[in-house]
PDB file of N, CA and C in Angstrom:
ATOM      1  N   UNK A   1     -38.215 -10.494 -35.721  1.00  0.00           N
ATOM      2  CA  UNK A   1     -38.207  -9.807 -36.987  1.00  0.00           C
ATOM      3  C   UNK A   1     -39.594  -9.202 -37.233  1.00  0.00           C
ATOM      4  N   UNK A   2     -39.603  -7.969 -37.695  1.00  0.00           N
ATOM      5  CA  UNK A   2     -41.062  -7.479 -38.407  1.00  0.00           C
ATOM      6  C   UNK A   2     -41.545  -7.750 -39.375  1.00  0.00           C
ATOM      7  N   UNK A   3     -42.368  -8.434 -39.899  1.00  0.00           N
ATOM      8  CA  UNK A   3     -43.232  -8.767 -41.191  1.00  0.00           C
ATOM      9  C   UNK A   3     -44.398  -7.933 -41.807  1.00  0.00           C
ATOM     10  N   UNK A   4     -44.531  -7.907 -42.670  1.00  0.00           N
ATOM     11  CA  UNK A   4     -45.796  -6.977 -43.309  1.00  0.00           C
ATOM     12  C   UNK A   4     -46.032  -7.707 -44.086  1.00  0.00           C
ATOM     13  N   UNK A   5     -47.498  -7.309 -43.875  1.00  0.00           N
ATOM     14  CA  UNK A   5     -48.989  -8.248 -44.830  1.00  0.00           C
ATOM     15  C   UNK A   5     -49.634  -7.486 -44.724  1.00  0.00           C
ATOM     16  N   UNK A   6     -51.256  -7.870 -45.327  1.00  0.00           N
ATOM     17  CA  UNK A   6     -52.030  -7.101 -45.464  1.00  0.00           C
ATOM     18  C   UNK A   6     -52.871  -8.560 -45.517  1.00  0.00           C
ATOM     19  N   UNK A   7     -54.490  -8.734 -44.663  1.00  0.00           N
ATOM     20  CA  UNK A   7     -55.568  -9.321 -44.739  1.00  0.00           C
ATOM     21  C   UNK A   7     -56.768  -8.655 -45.222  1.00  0.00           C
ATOM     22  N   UNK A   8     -57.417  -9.004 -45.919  1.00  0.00           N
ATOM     23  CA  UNK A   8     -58.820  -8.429 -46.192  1.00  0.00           C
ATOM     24  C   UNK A   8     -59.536  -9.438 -45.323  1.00  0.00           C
ATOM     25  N   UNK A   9     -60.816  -8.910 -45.155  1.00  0.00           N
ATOM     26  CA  UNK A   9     -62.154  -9.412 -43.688  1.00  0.00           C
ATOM     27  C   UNK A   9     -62.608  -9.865 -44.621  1.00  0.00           C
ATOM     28  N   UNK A  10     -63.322 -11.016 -44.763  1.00  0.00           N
ATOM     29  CA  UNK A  10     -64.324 -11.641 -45.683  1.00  0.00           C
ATOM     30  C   UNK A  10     -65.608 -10.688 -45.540  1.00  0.00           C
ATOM     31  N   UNK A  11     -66.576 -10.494 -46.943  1.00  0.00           N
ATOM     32  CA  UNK A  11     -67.813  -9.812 -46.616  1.00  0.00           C
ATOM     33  C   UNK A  11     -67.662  -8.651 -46.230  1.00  0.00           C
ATOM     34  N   UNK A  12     -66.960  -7.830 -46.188  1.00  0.00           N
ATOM     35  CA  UNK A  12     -67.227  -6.359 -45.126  1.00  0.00           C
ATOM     36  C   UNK A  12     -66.415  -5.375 -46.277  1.00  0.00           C
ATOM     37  N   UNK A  13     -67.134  -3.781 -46.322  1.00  0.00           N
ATOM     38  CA  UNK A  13     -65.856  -2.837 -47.284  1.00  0.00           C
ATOM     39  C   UNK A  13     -65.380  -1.703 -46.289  1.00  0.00           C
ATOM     40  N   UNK A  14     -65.932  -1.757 -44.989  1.00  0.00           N
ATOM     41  CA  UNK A  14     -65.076  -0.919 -44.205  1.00  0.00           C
ATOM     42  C   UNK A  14     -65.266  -1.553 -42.744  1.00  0.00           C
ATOM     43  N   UNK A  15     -64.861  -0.565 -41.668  1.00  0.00           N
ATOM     44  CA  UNK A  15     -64.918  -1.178 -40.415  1.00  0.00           C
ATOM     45  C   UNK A  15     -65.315   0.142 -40.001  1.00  0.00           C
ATOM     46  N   UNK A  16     -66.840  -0.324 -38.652  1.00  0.00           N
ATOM     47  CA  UNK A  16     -67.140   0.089 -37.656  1.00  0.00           C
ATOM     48  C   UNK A  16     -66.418   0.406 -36.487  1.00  0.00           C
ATOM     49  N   UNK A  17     -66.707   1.142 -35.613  1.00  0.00           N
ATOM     50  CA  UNK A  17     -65.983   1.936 -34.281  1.00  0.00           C
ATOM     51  C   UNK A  17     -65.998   0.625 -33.455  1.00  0.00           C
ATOM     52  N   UNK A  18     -67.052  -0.405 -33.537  1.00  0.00           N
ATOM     53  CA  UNK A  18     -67.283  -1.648 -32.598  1.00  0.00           C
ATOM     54  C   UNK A  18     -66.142  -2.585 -33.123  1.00  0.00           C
ATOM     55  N   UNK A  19     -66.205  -2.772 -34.615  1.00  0.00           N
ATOM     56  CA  UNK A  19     -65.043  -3.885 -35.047  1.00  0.00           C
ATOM     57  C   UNK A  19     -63.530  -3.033 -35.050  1.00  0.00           C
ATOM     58  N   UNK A  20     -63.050  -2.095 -35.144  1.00  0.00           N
ATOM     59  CA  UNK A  20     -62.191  -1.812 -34.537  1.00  0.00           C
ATOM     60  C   UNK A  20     -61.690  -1.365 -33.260  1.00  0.00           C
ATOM     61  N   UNK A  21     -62.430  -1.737 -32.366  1.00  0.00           N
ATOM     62  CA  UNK A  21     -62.504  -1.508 -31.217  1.00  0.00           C
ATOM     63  C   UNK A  21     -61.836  -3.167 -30.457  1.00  0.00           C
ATOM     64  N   UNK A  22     -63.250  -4.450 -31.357  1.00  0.00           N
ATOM     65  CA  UNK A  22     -62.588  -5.520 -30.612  1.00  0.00           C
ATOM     66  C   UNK A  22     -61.312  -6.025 -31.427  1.00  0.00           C
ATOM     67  N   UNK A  23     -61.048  -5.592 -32.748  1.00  0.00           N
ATOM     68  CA  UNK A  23     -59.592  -5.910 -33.253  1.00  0.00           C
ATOM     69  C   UNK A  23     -58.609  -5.408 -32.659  1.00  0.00           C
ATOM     70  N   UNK A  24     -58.462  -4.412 -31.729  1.00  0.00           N
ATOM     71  CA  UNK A  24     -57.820  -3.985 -31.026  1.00  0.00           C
ATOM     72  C   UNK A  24     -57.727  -4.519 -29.766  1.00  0.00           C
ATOM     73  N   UNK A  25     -58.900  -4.725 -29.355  1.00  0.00           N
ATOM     74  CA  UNK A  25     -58.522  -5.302 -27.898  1.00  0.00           C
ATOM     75  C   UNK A  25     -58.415  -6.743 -28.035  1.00  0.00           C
ATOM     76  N   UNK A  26     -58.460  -7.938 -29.557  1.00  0.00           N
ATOM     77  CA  UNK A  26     -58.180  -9.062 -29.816  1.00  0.00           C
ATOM     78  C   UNK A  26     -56.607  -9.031 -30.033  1.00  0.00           C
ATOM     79  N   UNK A  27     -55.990  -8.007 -29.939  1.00  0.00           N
ATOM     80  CA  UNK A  27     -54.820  -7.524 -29.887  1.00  0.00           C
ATOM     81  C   UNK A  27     -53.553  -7.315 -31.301  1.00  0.00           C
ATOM     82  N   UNK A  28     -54.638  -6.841 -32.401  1.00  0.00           N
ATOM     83  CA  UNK A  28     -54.167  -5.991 -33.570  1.00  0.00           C
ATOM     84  C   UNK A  28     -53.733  -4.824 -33.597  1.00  0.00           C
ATOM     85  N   UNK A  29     -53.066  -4.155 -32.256  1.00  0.00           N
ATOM     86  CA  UNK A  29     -52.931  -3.179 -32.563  1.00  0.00           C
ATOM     87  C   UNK A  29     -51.816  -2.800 -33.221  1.00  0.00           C
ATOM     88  N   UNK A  30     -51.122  -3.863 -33.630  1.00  0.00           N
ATOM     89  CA  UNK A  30     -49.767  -3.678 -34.707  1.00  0.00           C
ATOM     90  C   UNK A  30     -50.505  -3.689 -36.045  1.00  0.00           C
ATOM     91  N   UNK A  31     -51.780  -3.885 -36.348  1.00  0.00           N
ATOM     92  CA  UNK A  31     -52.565  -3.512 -37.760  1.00  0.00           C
ATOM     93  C   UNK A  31     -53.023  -2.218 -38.272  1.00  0.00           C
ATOM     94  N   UNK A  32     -53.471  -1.893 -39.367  1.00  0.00           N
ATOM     95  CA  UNK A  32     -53.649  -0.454 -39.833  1.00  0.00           C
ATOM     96  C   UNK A  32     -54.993  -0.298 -40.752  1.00  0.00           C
ATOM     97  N   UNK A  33     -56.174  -0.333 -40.122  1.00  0.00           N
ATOM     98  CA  UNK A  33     -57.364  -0.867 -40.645  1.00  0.00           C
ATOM     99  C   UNK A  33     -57.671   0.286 -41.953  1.00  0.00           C
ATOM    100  N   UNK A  34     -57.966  -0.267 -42.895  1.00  0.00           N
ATOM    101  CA  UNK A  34     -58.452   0.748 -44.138  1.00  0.00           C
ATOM    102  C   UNK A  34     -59.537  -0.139 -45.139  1.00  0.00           C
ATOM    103  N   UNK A  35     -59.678   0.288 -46.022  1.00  0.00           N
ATOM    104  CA  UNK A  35     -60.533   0.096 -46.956  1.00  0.00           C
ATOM    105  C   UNK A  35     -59.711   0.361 -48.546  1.00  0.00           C
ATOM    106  N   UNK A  36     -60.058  -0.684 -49.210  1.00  0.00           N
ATOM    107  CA  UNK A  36     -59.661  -0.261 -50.627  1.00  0.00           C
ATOM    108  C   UNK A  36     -60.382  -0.711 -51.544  1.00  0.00           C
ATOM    109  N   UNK A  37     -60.474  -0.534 -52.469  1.00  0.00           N
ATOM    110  CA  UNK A  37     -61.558  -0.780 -53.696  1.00  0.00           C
ATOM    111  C   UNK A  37     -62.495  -1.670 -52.895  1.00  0.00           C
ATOM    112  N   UNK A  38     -63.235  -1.251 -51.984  1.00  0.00           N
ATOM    113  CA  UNK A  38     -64.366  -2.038 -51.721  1.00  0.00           C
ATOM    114  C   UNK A  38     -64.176  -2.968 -50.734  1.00  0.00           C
ATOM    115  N   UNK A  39     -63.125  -2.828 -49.991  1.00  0.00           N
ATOM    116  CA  UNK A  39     -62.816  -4.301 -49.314  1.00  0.00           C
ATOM    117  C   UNK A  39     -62.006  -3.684 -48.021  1.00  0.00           C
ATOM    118  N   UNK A  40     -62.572  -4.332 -46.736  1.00  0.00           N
ATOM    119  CA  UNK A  40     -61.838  -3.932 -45.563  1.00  0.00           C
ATOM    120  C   UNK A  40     -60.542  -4.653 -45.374  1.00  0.00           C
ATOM    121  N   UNK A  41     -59.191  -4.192 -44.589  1.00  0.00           N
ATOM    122  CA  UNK A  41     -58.346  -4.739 -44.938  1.00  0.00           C
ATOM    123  C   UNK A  41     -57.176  -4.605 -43.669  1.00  0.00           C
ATOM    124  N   UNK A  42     -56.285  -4.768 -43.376  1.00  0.00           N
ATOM    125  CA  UNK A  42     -56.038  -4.876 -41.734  1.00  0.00           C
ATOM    126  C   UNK A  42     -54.326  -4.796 -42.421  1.00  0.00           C
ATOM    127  N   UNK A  43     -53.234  -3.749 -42.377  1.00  0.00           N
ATOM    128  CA  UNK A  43     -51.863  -4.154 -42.817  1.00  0.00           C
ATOM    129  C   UNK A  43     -51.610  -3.985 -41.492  1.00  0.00           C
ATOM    130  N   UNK A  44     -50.665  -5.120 -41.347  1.00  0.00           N
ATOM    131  CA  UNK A  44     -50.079  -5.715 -39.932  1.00  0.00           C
ATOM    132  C   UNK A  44     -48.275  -5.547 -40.389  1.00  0.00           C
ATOM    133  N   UNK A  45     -47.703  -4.955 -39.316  1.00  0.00           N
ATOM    134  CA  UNK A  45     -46.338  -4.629 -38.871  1.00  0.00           C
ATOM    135  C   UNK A  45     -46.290  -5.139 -38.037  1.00  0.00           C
ATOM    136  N   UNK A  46     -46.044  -7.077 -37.880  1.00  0.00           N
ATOM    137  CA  UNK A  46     -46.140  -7.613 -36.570  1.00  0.00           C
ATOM    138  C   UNK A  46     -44.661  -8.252 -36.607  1.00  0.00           C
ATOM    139  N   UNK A  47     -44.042  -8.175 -35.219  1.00  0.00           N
ATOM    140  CA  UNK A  47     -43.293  -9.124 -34.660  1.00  0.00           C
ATOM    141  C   UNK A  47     -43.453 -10.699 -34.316  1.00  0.00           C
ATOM    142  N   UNK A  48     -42.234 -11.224 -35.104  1.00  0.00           N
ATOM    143  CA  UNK A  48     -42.288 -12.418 -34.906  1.00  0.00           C
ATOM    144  C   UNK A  48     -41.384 -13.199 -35.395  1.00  0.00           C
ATOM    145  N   UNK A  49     -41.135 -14.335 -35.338  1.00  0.00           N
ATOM    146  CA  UNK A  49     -40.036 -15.530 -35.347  1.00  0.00           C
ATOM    147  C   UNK A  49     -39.834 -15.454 -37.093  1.00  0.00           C
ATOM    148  N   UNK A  50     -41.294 -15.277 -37.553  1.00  0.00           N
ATOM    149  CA  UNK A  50     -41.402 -16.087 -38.593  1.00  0.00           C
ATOM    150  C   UNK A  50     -42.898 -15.712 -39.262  1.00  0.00           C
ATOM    151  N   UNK A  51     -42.675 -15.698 -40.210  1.00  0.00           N
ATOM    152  CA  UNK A  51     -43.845 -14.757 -41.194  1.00  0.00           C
ATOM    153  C   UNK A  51     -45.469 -15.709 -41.260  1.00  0.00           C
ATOM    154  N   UNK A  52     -44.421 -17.097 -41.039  1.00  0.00           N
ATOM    155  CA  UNK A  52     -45.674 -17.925 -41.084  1.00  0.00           C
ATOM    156  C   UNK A  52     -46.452 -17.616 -39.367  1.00  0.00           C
ATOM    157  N   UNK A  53     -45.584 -17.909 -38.341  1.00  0.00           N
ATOM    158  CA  UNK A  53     -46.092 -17.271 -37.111  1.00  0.00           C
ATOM    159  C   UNK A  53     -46.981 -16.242 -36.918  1.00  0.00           C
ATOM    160  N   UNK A  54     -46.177 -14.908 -37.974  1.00  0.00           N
ATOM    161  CA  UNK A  54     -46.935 -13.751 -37.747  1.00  0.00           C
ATOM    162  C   UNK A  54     -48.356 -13.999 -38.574  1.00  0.00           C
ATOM    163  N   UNK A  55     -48.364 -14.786 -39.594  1.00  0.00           N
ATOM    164  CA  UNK A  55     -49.989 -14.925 -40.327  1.00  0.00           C
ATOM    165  C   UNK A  55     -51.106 -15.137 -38.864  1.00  0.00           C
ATOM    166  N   UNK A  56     -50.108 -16.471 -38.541  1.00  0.00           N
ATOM    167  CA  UNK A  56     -51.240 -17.434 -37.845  1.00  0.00           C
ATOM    168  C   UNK A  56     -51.733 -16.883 -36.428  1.00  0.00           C
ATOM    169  N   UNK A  57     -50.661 -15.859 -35.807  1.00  0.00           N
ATOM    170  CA  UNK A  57     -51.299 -14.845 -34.920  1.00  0.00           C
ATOM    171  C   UNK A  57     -51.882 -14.070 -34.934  1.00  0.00           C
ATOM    172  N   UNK A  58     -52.137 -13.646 -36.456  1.00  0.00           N
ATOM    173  CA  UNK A  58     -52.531 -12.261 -37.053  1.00  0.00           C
ATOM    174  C   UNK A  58     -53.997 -12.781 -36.848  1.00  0.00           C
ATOM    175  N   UNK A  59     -54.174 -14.257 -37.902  1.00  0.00           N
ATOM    176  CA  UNK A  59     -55.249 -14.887 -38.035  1.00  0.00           C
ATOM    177  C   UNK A  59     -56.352 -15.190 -36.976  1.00  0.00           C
ATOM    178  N   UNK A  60     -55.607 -15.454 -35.917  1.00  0.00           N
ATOM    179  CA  UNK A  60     -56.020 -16.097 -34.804  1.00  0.00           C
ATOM    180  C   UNK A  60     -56.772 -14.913 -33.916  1.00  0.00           C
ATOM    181  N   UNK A  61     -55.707 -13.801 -33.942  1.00  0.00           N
ATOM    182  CA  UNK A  61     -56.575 -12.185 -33.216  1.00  0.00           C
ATOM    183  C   UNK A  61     -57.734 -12.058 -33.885  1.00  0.00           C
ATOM    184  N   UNK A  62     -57.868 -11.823 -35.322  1.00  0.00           N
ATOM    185  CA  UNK A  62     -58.766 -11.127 -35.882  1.00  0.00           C
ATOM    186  C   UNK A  62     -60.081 -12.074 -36.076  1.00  0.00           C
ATOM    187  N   UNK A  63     -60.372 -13.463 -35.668  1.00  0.00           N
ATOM    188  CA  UNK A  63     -60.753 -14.791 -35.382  1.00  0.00           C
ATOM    189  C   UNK A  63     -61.671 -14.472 -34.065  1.00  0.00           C
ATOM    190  N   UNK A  64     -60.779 -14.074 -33.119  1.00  0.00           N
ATOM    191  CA  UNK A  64     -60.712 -13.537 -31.620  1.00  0.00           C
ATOM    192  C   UNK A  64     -62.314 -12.478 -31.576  1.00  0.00           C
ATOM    193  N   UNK A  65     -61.280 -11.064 -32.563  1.00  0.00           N
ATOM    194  CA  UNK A  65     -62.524 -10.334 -32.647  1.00  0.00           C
ATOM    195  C   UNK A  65     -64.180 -10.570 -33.720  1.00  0.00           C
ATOM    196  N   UNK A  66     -63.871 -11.590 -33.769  1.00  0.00           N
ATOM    197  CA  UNK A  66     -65.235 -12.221 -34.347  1.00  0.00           C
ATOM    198  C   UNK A  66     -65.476 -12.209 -35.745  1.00  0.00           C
ATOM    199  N   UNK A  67     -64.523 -11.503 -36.349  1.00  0.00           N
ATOM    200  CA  UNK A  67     -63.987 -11.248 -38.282  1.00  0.00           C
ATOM    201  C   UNK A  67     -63.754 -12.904 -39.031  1.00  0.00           C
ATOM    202  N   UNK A  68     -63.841 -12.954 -39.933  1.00  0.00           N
ATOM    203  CA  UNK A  68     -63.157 -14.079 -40.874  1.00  0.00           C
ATOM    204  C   UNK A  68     -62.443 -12.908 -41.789  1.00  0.00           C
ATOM    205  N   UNK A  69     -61.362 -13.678 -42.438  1.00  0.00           N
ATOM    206  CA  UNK A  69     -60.261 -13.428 -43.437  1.00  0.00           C
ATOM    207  C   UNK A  69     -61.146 -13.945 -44.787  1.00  0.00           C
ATOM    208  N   UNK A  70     -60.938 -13.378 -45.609  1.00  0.00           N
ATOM    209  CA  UNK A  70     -60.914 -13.715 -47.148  1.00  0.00           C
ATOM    210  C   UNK A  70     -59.609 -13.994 -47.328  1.00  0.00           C
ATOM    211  N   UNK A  71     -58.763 -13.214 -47.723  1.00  0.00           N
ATOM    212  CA  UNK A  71     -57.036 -13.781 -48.072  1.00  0.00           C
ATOM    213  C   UNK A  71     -55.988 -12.846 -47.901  1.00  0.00           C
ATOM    214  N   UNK A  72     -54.975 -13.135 -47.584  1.00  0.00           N
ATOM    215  CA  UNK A  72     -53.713 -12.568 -47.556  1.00  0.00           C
ATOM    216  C   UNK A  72     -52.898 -11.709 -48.128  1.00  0.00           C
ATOM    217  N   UNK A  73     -52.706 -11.142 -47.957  1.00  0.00           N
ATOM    218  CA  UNK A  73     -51.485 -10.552 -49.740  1.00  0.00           C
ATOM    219  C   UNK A  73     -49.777 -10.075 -48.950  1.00  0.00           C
ATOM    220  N   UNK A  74     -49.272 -10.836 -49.699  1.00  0.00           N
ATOM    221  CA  UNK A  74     -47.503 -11.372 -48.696  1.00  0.00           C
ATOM    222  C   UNK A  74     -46.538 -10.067 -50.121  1.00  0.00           C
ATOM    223  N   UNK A  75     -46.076  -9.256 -49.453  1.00  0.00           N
ATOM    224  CA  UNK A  75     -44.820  -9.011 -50.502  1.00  0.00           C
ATOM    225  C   UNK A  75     -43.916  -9.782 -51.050  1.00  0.00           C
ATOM    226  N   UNK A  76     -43.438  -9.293 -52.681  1.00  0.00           N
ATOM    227  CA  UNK A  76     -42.752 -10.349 -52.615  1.00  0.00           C
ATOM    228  C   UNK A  76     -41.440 -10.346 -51.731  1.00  0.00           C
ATOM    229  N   UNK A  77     -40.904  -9.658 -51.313  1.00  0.00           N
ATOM    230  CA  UNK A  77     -39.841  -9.277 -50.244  1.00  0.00           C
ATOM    231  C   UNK A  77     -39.467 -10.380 -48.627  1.00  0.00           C
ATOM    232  N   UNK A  78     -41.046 -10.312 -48.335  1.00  0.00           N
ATOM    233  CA  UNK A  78     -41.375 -11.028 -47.113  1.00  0.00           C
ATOM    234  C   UNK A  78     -40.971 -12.341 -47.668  1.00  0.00           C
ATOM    235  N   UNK A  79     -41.968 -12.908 -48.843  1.00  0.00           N
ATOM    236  CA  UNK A  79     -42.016 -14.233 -49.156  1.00  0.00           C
ATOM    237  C   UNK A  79     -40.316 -14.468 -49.475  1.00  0.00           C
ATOM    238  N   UNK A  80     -39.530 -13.934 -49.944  1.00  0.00           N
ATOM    239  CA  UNK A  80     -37.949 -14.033 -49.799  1.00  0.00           C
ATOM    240  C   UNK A  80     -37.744 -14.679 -48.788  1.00  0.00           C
ATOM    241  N   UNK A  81     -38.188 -14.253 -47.242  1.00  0.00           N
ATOM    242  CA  UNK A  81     -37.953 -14.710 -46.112  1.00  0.00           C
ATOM    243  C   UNK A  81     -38.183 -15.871 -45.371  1.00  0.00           C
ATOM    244  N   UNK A  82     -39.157 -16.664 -46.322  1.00  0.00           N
ATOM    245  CA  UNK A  82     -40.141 -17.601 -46.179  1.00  0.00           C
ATOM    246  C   UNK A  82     -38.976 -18.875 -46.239  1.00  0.00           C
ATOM    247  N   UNK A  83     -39.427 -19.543 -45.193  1.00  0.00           N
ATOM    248  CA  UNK A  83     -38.323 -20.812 -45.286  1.00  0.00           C
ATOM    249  C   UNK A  83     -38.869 -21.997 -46.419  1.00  0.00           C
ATOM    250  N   UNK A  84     -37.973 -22.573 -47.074  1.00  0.00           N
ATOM    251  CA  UNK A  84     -38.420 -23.911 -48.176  1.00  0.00           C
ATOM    252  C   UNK A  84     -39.335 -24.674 -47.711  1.00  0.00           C
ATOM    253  N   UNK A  85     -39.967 -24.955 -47.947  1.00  0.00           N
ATOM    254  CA  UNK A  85     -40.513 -26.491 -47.785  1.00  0.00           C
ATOM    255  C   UNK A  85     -39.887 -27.723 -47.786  1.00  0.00           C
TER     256      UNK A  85
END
């Protein structure tokens, strides 16, 4: 299934040719790097089992290319999809 999110980079309001270069080759290239009010931000159209999956791969690439996350932002649509606890 495809999921969409959106991560903001902790600390950063846009991205360099170098940090999108290794987010790409950390293997984001299902992400869509931009900037918005001040804040760099990565929307991901990723494949996967499971939305929680797709976070924690998302997480784990952009980890890869040497970034930290500030936080998430889930539609409410996706979160529909989200299994109970």
């Amino acid at each position: 299934m495809l999921w969409q999110f959106t991560i903001t980079i902790k600390d950063m309001d846009e991205f360099n040719d170098a940090q999108a270069d290794a987010l790409y080759e950390a293997g984001c290239s299902d992400g869509t790097l931009c900037s918005r009010d001040g804040l760099a931000n990565i929307h991901f159209d990723r494949e996967s089992e499971s939305l929680h999956q797709a976070i924690r791969s998302a997480i784990a690439d952009i980890g890869t290319a040497g970034l930290e996350i500030d936080h998430i932002e889930i539609d409410r649509e996706e979160l529909a999809e989200w299994p109970a606890a």
